[in-house]
PDB file of N, CA and C in Angstrom:
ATOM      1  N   UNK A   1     -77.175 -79.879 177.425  1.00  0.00           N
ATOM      2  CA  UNK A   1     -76.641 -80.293 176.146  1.00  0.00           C
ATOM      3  C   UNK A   1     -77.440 -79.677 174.995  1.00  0.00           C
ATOM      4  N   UNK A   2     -78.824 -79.351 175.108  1.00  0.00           N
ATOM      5  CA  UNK A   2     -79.465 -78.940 174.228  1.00  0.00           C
ATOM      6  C   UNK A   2     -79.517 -77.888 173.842  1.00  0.00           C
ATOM      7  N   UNK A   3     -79.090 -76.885 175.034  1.00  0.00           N
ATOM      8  CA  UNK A   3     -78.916 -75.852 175.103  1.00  0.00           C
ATOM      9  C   UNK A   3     -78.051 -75.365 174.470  1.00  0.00           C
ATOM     10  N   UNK A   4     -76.884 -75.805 174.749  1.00  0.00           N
ATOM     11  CA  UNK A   4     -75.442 -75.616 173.632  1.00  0.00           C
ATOM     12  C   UNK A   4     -75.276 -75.913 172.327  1.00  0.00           C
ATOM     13  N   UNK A   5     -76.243 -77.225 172.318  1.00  0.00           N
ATOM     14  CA  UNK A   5     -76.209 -77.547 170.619  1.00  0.00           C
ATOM     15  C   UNK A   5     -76.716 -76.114 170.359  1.00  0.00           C
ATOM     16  N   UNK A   6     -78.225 -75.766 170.683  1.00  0.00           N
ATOM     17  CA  UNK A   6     -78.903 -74.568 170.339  1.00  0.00           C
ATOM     18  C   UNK A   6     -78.412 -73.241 169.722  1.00  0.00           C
ATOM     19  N   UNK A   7     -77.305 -72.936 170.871  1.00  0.00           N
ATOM     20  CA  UNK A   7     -76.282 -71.789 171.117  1.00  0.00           C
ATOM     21  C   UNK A   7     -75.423 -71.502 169.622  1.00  0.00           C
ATOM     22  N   UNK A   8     -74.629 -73.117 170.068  1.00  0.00           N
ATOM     23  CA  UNK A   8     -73.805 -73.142 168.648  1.00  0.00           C
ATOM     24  C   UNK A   8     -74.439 -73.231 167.439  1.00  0.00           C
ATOM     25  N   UNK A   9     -75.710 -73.720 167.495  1.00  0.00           N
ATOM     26  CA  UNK A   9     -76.014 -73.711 165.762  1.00  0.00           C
ATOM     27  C   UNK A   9     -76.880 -72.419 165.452  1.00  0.00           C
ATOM     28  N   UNK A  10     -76.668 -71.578 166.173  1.00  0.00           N
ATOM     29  CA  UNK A  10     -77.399 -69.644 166.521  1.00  0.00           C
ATOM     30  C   UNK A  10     -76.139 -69.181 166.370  1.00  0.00           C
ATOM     31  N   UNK A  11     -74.690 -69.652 166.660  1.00  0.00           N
ATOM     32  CA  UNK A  11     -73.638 -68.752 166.314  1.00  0.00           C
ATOM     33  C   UNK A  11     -73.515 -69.101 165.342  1.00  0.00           C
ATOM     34  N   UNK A  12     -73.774 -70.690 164.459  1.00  0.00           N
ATOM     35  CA  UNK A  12     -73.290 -70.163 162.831  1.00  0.00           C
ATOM     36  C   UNK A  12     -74.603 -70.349 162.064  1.00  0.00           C
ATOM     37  N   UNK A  13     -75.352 -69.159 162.580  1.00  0.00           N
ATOM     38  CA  UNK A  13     -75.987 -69.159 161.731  1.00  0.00           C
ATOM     39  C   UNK A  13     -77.249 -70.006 160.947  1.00  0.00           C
ATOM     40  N   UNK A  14     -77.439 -71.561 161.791  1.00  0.00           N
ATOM     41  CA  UNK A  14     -78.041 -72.520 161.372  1.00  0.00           C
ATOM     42  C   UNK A  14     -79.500 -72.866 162.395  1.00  0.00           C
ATOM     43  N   UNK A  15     -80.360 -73.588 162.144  1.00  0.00           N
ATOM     44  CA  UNK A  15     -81.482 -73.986 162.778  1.00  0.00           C
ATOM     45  C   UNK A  15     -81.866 -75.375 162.718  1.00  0.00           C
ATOM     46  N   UNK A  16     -82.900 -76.021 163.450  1.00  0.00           N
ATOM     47  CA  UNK A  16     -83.517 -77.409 163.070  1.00  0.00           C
ATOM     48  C   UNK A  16     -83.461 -77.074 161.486  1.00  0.00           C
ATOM     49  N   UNK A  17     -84.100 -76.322 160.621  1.00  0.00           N
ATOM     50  CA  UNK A  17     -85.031 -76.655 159.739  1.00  0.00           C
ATOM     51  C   UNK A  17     -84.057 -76.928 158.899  1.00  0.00           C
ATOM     52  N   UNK A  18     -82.589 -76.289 158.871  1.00  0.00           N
ATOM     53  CA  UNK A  18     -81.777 -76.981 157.973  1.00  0.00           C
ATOM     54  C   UNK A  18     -81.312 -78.263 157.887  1.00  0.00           C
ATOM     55  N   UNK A  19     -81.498 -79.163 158.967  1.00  0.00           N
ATOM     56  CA  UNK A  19     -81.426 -80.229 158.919  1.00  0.00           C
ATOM     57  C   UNK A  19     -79.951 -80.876 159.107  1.00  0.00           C
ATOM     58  N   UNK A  20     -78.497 -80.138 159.871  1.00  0.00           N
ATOM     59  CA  UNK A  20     -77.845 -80.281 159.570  1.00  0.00           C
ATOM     60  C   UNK A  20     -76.972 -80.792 160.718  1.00  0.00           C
ATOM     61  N   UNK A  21     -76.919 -82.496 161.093  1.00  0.00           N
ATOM     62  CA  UNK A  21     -76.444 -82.979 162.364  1.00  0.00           C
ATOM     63  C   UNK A  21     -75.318 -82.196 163.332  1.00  0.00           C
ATOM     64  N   UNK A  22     -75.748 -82.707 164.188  1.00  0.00           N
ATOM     65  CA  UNK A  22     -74.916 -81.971 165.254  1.00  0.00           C
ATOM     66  C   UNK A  22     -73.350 -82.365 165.383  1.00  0.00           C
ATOM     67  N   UNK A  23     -72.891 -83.620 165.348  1.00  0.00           N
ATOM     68  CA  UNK A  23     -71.794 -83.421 164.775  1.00  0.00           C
ATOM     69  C   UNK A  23     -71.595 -82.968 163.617  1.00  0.00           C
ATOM     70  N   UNK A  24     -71.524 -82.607 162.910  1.00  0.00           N
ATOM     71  CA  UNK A  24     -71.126 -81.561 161.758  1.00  0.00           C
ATOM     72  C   UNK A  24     -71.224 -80.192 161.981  1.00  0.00           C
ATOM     73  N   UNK A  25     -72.206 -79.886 163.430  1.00  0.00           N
ATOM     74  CA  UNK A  25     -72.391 -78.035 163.884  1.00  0.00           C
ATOM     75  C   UNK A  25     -71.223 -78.380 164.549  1.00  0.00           C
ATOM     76  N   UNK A  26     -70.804 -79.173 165.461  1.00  0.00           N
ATOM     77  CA  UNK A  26     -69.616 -79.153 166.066  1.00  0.00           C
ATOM     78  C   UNK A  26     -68.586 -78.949 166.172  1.00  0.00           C
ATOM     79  N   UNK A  27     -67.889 -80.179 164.831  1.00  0.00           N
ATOM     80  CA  UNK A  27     -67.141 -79.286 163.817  1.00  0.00           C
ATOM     81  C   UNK A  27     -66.916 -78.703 163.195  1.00  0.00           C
ATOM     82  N   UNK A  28     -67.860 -77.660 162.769  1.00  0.00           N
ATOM     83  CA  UNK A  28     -68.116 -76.253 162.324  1.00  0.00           C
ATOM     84  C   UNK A  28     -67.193 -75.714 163.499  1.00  0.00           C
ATOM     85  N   UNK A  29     -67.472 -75.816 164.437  1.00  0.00           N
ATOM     86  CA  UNK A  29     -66.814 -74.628 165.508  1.00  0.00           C
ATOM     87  C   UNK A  29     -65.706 -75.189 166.325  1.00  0.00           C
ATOM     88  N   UNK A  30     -65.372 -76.668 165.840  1.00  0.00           N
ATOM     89  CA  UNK A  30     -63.980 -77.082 166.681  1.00  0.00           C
ATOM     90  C   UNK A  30     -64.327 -77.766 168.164  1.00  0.00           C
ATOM     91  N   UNK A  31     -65.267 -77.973 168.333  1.00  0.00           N
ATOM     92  CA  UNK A  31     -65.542 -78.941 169.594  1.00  0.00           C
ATOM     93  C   UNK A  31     -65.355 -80.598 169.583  1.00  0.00           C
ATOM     94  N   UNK A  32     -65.076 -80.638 170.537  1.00  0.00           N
ATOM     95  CA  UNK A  32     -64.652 -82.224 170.816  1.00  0.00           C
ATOM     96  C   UNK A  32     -65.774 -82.857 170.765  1.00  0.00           C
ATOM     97  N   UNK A  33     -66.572 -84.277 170.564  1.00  0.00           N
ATOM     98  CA  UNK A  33     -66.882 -84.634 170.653  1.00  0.00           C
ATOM     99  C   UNK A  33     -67.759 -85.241 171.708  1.00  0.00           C
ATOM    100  N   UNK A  34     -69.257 -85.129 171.997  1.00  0.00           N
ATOM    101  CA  UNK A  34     -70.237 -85.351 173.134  1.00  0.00           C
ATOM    102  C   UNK A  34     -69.949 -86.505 174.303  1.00  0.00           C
ATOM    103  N   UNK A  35     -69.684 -87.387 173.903  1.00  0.00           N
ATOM    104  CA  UNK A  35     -69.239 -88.718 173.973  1.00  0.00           C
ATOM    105  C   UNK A  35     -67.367 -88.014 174.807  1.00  0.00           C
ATOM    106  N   UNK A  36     -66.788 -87.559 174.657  1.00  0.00           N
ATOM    107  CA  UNK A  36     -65.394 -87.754 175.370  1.00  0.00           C
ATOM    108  C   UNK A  36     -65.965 -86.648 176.228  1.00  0.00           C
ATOM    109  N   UNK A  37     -66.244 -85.549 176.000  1.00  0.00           N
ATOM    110  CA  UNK A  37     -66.668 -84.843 177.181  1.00  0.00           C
ATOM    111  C   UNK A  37     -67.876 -84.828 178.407  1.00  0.00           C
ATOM    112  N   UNK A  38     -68.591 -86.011 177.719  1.00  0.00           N
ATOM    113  CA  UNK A  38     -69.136 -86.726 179.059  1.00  0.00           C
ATOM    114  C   UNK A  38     -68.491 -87.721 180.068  1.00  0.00           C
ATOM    115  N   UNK A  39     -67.587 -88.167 179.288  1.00  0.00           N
ATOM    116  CA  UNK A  39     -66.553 -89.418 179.728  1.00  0.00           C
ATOM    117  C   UNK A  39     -65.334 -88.506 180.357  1.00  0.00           C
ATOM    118  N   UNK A  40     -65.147 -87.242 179.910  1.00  0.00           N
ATOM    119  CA  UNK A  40     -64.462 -86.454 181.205  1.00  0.00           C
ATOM    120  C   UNK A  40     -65.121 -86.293 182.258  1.00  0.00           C
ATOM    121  N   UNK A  41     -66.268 -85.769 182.180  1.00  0.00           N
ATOM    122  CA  UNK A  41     -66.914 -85.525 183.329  1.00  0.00           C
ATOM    123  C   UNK A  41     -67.109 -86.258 184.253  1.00  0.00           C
ATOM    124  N   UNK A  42     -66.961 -87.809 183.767  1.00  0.00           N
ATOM    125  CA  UNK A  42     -67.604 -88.626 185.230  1.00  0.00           C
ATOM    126  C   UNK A  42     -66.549 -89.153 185.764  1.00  0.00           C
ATOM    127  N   UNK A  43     -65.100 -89.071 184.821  1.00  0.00           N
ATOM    128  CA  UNK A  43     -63.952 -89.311 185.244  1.00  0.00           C
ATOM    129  C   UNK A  43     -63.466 -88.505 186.395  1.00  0.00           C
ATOM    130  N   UNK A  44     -63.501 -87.212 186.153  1.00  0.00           N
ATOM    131  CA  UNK A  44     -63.566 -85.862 186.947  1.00  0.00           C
ATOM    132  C   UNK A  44     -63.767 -85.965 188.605  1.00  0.00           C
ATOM    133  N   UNK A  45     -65.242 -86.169 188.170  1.00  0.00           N
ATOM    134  CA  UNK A  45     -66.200 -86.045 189.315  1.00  0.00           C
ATOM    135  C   UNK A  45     -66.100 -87.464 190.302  1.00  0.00           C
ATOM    136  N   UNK A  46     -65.120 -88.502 189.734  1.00  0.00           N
ATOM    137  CA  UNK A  46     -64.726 -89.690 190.400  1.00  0.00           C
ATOM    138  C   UNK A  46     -63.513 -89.672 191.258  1.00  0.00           C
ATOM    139  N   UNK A  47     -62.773 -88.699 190.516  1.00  0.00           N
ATOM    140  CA  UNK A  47     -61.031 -88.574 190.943  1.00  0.00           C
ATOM    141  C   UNK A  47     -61.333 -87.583 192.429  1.00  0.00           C
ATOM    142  N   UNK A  48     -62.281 -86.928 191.940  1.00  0.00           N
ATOM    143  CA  UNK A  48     -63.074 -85.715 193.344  1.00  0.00           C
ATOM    144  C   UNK A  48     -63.264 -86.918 194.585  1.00  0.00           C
ATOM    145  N   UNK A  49     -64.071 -88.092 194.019  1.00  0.00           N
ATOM    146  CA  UNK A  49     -64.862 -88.540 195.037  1.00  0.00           C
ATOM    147  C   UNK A  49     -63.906 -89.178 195.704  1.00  0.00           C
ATOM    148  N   UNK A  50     -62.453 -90.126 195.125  1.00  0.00           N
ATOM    149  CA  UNK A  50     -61.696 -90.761 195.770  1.00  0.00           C
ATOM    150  C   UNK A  50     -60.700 -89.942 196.293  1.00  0.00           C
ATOM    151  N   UNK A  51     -60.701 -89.072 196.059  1.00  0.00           N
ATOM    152  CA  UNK A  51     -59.760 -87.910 196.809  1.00  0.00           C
ATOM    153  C   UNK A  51     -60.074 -87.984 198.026  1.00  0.00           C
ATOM    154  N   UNK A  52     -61.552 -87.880 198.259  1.00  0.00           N
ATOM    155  CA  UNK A  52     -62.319 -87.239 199.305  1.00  0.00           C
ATOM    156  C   UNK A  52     -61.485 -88.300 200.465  1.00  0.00           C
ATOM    157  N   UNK A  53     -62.037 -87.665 202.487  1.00  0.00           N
ATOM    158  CA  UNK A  53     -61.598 -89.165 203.128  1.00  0.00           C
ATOM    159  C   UNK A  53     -62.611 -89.859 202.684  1.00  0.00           C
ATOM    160  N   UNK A  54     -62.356 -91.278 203.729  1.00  0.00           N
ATOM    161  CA  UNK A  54     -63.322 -92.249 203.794  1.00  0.00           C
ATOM    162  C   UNK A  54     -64.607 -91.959 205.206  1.00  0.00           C
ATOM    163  N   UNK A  55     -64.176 -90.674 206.085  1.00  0.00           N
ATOM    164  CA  UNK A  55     -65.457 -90.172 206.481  1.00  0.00           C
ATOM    165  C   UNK A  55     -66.751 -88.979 205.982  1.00  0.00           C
ATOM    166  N   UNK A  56     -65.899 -88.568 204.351  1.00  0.00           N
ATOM    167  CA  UNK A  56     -66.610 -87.427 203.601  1.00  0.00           C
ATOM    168  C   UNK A  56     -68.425 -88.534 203.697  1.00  0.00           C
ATOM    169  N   UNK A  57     -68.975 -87.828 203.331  1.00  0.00           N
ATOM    170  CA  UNK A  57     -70.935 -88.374 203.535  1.00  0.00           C
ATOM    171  C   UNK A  57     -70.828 -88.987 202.065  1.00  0.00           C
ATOM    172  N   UNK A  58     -69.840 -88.445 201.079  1.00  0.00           N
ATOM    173  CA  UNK A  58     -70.373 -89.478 199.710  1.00  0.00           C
ATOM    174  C   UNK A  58     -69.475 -90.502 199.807  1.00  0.00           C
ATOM    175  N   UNK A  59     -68.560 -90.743 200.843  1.00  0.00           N
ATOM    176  CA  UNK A  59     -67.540 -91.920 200.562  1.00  0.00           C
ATOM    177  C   UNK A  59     -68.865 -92.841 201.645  1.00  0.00           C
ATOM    178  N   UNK A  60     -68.982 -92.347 202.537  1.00  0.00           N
ATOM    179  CA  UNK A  60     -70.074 -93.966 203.034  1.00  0.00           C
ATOM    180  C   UNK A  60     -71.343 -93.794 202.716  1.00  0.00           C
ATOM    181  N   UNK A  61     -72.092 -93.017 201.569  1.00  0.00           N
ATOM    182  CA  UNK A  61     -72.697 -93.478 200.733  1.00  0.00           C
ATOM    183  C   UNK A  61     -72.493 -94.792 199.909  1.00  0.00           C
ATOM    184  N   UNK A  62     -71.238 -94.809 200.070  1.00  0.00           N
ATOM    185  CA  UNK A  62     -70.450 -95.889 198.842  1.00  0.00           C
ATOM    186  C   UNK A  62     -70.697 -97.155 199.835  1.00  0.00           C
ATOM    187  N   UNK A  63     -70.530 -97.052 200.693  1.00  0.00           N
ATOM    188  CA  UNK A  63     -70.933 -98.002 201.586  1.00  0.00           C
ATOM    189  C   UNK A  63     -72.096 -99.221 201.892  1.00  0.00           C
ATOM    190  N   UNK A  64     -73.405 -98.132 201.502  1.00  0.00           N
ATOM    191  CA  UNK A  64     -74.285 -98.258 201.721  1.00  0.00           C
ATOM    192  C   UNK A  64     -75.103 -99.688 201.213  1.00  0.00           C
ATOM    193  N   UNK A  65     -75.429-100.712 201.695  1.00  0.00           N
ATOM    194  CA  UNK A  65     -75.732-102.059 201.166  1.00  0.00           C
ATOM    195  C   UNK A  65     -77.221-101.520 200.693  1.00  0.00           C
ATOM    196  N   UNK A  66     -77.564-101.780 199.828  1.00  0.00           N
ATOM    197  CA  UNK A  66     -78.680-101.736 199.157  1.00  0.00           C
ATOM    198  C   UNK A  66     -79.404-103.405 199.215  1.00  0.00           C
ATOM    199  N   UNK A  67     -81.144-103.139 199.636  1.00  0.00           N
ATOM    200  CA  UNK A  67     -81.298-104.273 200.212  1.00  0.00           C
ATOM    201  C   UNK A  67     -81.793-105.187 199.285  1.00  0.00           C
ATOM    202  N   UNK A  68     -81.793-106.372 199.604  1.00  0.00           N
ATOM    203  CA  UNK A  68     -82.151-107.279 198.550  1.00  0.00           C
ATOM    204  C   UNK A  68     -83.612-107.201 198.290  1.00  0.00           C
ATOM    205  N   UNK A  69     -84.178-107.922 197.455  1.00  0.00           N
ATOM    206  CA  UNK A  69     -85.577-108.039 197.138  1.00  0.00           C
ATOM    207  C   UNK A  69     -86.060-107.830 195.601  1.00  0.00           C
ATOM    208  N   UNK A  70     -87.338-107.679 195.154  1.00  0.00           N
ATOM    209  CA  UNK A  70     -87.357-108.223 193.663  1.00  0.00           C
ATOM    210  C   UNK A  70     -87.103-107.172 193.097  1.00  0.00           C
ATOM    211  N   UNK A  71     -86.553-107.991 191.863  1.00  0.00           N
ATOM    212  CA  UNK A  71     -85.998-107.613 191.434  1.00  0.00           C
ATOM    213  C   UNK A  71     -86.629-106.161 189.999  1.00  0.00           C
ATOM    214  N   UNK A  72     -86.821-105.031 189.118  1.00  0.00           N
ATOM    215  CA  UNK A  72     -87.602-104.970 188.188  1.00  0.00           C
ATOM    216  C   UNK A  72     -87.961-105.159 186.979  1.00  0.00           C
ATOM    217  N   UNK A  73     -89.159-105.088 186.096  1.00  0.00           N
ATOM    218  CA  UNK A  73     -88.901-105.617 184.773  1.00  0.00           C
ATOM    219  C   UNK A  73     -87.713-104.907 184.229  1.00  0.00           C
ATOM    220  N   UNK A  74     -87.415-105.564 182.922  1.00  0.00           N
ATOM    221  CA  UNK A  74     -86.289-105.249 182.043  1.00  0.00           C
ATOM    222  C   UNK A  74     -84.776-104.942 182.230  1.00  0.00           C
ATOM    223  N   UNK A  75     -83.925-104.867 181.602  1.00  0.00           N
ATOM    224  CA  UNK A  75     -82.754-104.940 181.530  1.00  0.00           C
ATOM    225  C   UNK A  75     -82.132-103.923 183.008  1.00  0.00           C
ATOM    226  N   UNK A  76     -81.475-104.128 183.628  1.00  0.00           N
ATOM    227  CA  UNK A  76     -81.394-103.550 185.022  1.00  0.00           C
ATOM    228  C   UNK A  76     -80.677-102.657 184.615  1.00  0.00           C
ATOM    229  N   UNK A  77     -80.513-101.650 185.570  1.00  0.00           N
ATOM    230  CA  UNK A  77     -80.031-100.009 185.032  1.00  0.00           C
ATOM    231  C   UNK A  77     -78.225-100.579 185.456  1.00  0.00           C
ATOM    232  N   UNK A  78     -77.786 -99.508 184.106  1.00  0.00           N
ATOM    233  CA  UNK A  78     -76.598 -99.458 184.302  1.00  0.00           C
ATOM    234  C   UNK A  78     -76.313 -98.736 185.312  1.00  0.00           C
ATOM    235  N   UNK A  79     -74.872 -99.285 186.494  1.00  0.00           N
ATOM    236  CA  UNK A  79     -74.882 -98.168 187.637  1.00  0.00           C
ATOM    237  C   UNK A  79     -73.298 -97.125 187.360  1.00  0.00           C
ATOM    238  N   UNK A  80     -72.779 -96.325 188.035  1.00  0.00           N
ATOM    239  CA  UNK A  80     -72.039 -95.878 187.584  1.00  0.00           C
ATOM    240  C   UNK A  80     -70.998 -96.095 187.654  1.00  0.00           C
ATOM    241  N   UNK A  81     -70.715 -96.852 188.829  1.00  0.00           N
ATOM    242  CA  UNK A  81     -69.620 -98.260 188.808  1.00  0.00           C
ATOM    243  C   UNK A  81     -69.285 -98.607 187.870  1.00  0.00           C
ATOM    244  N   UNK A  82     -69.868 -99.247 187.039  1.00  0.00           N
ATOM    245  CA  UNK A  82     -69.998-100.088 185.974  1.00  0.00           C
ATOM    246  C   UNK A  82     -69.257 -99.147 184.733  1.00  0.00           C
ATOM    247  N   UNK A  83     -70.081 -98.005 184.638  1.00  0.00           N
ATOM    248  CA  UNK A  83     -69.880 -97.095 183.525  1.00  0.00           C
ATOM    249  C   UNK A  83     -68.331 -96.597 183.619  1.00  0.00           C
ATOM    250  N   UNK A  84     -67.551 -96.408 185.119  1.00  0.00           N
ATOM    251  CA  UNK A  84     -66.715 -95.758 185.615  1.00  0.00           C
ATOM    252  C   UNK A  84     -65.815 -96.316 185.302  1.00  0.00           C
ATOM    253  N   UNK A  85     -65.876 -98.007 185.422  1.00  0.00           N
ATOM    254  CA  UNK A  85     -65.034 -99.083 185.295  1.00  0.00           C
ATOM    255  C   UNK A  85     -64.417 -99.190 183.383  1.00  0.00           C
ATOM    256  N   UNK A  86     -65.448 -99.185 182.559  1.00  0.00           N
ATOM    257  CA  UNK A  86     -65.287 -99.074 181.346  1.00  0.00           C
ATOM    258  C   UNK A  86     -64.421 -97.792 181.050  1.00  0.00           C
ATOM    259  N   UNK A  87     -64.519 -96.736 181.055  1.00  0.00           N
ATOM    260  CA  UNK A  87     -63.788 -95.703 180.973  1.00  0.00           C
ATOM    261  C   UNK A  87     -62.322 -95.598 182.159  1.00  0.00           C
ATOM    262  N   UNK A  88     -61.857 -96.278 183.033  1.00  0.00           N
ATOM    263  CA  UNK A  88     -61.003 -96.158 183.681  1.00  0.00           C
ATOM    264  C   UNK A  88     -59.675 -96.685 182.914  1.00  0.00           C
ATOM    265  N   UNK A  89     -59.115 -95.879 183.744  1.00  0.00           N
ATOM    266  CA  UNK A  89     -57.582 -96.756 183.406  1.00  0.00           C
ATOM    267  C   UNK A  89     -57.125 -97.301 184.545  1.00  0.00           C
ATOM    268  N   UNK A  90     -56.601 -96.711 185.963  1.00  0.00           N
ATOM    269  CA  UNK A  90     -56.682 -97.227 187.438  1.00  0.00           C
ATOM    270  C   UNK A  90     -57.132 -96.424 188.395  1.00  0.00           C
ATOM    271  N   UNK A  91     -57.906 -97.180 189.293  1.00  0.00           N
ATOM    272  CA  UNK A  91     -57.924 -96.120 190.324  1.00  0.00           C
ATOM    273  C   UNK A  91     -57.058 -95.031 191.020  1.00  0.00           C
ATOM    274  N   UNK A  92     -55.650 -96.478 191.139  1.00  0.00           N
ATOM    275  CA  UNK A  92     -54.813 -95.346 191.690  1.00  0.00           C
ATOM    276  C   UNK A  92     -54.305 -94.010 190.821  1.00  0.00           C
ATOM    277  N   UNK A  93     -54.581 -94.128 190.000  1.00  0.00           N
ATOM    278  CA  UNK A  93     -54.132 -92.396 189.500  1.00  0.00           C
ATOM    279  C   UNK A  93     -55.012 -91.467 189.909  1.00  0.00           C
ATOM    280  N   UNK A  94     -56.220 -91.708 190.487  1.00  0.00           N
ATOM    281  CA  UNK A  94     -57.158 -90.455 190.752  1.00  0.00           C
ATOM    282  C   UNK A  94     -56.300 -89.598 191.951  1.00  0.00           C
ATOM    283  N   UNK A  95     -55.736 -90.854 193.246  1.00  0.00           N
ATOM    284  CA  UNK A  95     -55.173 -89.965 193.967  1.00  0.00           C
ATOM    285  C   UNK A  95     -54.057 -88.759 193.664  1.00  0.00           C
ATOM    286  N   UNK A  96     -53.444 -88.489 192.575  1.00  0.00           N
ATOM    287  CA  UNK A  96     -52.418 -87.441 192.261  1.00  0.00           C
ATOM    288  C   UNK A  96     -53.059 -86.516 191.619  1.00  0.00           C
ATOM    289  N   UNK A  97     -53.366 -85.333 191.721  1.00  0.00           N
ATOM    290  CA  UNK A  97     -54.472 -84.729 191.428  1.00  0.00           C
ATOM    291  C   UNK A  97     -54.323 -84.108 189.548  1.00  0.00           C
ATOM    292  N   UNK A  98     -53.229 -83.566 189.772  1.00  0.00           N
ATOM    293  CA  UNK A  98     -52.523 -83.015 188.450  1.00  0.00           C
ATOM    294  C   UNK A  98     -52.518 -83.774 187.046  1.00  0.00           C
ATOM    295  N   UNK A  99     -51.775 -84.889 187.432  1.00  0.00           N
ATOM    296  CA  UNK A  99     -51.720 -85.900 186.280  1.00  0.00           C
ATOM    297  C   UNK A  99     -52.687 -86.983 185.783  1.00  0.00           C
ATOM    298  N   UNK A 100     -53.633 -86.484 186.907  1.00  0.00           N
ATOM    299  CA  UNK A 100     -55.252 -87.673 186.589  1.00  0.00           C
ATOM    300  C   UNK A 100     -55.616 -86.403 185.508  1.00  0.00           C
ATOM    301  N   UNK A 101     -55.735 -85.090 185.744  1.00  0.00           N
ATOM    302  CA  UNK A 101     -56.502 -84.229 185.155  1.00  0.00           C
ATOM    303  C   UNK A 101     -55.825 -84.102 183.857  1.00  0.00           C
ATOM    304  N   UNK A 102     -54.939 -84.194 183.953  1.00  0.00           N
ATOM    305  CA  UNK A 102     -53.648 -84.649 182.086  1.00  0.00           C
ATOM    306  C   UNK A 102     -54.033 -85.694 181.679  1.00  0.00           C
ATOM    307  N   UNK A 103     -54.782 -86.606 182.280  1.00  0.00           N
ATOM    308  CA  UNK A 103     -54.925 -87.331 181.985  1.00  0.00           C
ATOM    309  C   UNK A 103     -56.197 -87.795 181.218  1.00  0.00           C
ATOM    310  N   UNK A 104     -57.301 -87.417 181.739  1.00  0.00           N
ATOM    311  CA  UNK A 104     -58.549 -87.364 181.110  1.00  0.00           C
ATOM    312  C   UNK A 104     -59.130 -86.159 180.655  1.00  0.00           C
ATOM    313  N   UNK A 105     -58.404 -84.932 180.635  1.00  0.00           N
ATOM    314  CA  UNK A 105     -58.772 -84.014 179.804  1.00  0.00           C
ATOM    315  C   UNK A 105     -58.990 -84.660 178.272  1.00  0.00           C
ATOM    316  N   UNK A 106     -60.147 -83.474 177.358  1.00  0.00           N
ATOM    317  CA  UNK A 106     -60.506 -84.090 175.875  1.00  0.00           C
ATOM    318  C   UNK A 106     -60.146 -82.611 175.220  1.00  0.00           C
ATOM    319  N   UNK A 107     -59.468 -82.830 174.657  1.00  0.00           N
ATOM    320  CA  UNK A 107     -59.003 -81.277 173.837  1.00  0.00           C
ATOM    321  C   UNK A 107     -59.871 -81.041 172.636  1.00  0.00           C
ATOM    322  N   UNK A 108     -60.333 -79.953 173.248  1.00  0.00           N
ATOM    323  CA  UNK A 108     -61.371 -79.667 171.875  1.00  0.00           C
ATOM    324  C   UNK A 108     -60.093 -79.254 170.947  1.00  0.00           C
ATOM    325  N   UNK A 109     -61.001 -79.070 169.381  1.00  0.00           N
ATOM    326  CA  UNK A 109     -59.934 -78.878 168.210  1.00  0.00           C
ATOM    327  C   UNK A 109     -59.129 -77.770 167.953  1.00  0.00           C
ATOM    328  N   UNK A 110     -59.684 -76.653 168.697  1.00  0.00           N
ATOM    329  CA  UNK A 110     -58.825 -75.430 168.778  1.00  0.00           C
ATOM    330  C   UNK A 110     -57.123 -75.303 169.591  1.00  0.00           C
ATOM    331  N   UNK A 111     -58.019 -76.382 170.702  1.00  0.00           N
ATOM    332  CA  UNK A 111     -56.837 -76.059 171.337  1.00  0.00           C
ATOM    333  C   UNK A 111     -55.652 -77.442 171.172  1.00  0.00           C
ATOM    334  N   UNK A 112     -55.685 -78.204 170.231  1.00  0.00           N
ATOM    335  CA  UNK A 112     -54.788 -78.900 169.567  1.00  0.00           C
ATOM    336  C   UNK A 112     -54.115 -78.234 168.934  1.00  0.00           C
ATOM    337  N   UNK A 113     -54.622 -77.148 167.829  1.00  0.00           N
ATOM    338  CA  UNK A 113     -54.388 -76.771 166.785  1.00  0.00           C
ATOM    339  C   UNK A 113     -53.012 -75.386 167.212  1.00  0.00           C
ATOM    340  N   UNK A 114     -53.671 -75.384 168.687  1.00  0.00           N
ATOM    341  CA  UNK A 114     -52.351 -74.012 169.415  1.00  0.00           C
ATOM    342  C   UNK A 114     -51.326 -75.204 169.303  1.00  0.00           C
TER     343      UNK A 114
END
């Protein structure tokens, strides 16, 4: 991610020292927003996983009971379950491969603008 901010604010021309947030380099150049194109990605990489069978090695990963015991300080990590669940609409659409991907695609601004 840093890398690209980097990239893009070297194609127009800009640096840290100008001081000039990254959403605003963004839309300088028509990109979607950090935030929906991470929320594609894990959408993506979910519709992959339920595709998969139920003998692929990451489907009984999913399996896997994690054992009890204490618990650690502070607020417990978000898992990706959780994160997956907030951004979903249903599972069952992951299985159709085409229209999940119509579906959670994030159109950067250029290609609205076609």
């Amino acid at each position: 991610m840093v890398a690209k901010t980097r990239i893009i604010r070297w194609v127009c021309g800009y640096t840290r020292v100008h001081r000039i947030r990254n959403e605003v380099i963004r839309g300088l150049v028509k990109k979607a927003p950090i935030e929906d194109k991470m929320r594609q990605t894990r959408l993506k990489w979910f519709g992959h996983v339920k595709r998969r069978s139920m003998d692929a090695p990451i489907r009984r990963c999913q399996r896997i009971n994690i054992p009890k015991g204490r618990r650690g300080r502070g607020r417990p990590k978000k898992r990706l379950e959780a994160v997956i669940r907030e951004d979903l609409l249903t599972e069952d659409m992951a299985q159709d491969r085409r229209p999940w991907q119509d579906k959670i695609k994030v159109l950067d601004h250029k290609e609205m603008a076609s």
